[in-house]
C-alpha atoms as a PDB file:
ATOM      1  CA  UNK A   1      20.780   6.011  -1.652  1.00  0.00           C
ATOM      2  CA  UNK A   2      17.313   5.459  -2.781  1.00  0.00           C
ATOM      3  CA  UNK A   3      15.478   2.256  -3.689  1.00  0.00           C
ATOM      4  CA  UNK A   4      15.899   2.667  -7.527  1.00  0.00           C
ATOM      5  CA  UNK A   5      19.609   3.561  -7.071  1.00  0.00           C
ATOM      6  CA  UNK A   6      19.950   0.143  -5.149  1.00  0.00           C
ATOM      7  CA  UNK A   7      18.311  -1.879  -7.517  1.00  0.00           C
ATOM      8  CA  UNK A   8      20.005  -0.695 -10.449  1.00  0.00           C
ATOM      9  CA  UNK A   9      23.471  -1.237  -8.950  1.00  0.00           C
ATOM     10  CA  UNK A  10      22.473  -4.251  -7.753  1.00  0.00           C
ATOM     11  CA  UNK A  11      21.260  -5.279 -11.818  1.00  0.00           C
ATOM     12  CA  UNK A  12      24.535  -3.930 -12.994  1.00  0.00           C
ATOM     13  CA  UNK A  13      26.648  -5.937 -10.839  1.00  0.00           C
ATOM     14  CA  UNK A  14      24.437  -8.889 -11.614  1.00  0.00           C
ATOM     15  CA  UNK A  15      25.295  -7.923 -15.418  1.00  0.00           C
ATOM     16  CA  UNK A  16      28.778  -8.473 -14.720  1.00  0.00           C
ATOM     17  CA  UNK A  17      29.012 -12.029 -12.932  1.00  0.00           C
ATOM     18  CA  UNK A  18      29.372 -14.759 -14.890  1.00  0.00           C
ATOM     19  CA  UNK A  19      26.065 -17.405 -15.518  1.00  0.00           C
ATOM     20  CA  UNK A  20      27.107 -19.294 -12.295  1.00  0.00           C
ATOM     21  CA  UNK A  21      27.354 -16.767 -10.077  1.00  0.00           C
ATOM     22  CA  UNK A  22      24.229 -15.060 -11.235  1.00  0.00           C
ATOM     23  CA  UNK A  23      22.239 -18.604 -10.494  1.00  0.00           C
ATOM     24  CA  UNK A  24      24.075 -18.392  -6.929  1.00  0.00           C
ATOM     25  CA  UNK A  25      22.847 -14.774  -6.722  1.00  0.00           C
ATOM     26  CA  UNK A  26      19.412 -15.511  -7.458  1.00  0.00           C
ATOM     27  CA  UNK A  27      19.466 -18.403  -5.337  1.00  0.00           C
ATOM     28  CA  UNK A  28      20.223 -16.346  -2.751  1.00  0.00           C
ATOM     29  CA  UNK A  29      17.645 -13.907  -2.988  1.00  0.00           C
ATOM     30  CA  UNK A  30      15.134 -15.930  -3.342  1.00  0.00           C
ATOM     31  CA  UNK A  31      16.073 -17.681  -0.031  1.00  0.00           C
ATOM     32  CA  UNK A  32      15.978 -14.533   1.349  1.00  0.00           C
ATOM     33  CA  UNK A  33      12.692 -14.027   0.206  1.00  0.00           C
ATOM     34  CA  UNK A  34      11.496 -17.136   1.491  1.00  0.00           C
ATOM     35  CA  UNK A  35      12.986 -15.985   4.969  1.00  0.00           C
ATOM     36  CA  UNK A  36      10.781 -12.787   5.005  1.00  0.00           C
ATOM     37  CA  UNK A  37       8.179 -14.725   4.003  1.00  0.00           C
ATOM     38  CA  UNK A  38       8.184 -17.039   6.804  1.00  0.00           C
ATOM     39  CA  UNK A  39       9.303 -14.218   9.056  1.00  0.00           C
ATOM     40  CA  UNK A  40       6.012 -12.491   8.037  1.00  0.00           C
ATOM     41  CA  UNK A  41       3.818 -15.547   8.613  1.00  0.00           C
ATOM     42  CA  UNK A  42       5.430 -16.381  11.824  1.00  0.00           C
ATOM     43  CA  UNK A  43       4.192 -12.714  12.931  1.00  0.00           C
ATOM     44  CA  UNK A  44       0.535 -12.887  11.920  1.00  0.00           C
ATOM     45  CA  UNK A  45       0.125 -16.008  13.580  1.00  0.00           C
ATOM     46  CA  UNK A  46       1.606 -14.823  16.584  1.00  0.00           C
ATOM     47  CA  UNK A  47      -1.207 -12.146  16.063  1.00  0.00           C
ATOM     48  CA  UNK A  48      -3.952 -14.823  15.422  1.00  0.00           C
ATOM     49  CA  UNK A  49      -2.897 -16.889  19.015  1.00  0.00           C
ATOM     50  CA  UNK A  50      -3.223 -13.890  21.060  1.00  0.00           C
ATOM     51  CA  UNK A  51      -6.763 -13.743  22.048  1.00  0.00           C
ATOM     52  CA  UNK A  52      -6.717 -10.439  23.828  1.00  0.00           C
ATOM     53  CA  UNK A  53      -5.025  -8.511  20.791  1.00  0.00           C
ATOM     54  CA  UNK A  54      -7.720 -10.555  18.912  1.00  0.00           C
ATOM     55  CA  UNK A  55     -10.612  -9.223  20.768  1.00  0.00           C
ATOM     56  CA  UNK A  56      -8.844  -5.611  20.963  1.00  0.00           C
ATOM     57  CA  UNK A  57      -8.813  -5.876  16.757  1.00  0.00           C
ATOM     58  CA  UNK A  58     -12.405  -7.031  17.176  1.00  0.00           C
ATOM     59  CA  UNK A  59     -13.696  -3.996  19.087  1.00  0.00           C
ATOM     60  CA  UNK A  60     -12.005  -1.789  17.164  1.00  0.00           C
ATOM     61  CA  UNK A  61     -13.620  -3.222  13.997  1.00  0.00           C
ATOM     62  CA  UNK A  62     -17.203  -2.676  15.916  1.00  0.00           C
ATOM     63  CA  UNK A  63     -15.820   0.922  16.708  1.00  0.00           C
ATOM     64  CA  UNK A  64     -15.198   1.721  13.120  1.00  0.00           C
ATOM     65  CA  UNK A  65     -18.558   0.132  12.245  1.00  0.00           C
ATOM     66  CA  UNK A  66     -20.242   2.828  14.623  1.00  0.00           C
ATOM     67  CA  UNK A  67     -18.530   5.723  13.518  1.00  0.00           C
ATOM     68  CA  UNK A  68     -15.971   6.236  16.991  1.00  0.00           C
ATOM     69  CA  UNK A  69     -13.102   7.000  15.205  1.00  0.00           C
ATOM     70  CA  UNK A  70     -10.578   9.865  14.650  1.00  0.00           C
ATOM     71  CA  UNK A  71      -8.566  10.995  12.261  1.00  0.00           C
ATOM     72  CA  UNK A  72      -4.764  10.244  13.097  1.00  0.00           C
ATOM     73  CA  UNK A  73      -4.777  14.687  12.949  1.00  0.00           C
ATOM     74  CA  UNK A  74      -6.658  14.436  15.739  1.00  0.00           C
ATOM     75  CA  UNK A  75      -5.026  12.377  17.763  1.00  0.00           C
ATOM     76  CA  UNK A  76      -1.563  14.465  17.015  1.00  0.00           C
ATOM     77  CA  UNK A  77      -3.000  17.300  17.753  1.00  0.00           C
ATOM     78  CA  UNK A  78      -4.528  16.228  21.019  1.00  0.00           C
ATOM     79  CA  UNK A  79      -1.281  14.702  21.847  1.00  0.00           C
ATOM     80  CA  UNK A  80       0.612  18.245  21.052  1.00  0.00           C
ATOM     81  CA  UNK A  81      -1.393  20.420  22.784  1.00  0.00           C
END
């Protein structure tokens, strides 16, 4: 089932619960999205206190800067032989 097909079940059913249950529904979901969120922050600062992935991120930045880069085609196809 696709994305749009999810959401608009998921509206229709909201349609059909009464006022309560929709404020217990969107309760819900929004601690859910709070979850993610800290989830999400959680991982980029687990990014930030790693000082060798930092410095890895920084040479690549200086790599990029100088023009040694290639194209993810390239890669794949030096990968597949």
């Amino acid at each position: 089932m696709s994305v749009s097909a999810y959401v608009d079940e998921a509206v229709e059913r909201l349609r059909r619960l009464s006022p309560e249950r929709q404020r217990e529904v969107m309760d819900f979901a929004s601690y859910l999205l709070d979850l993610e969120t800290r989830e999400s922050e959680r991982a980029t600062q687990e990014v930030l206190d790693d000082p060798e992935l930092m410095e890895d991120l920084r040479l690549s930045e200086e790599d990029m800067a100088a023009g040694r880069i290639v194209s993810w085609e390239e890669m794949r196809d030096a990968f597949e032989g």
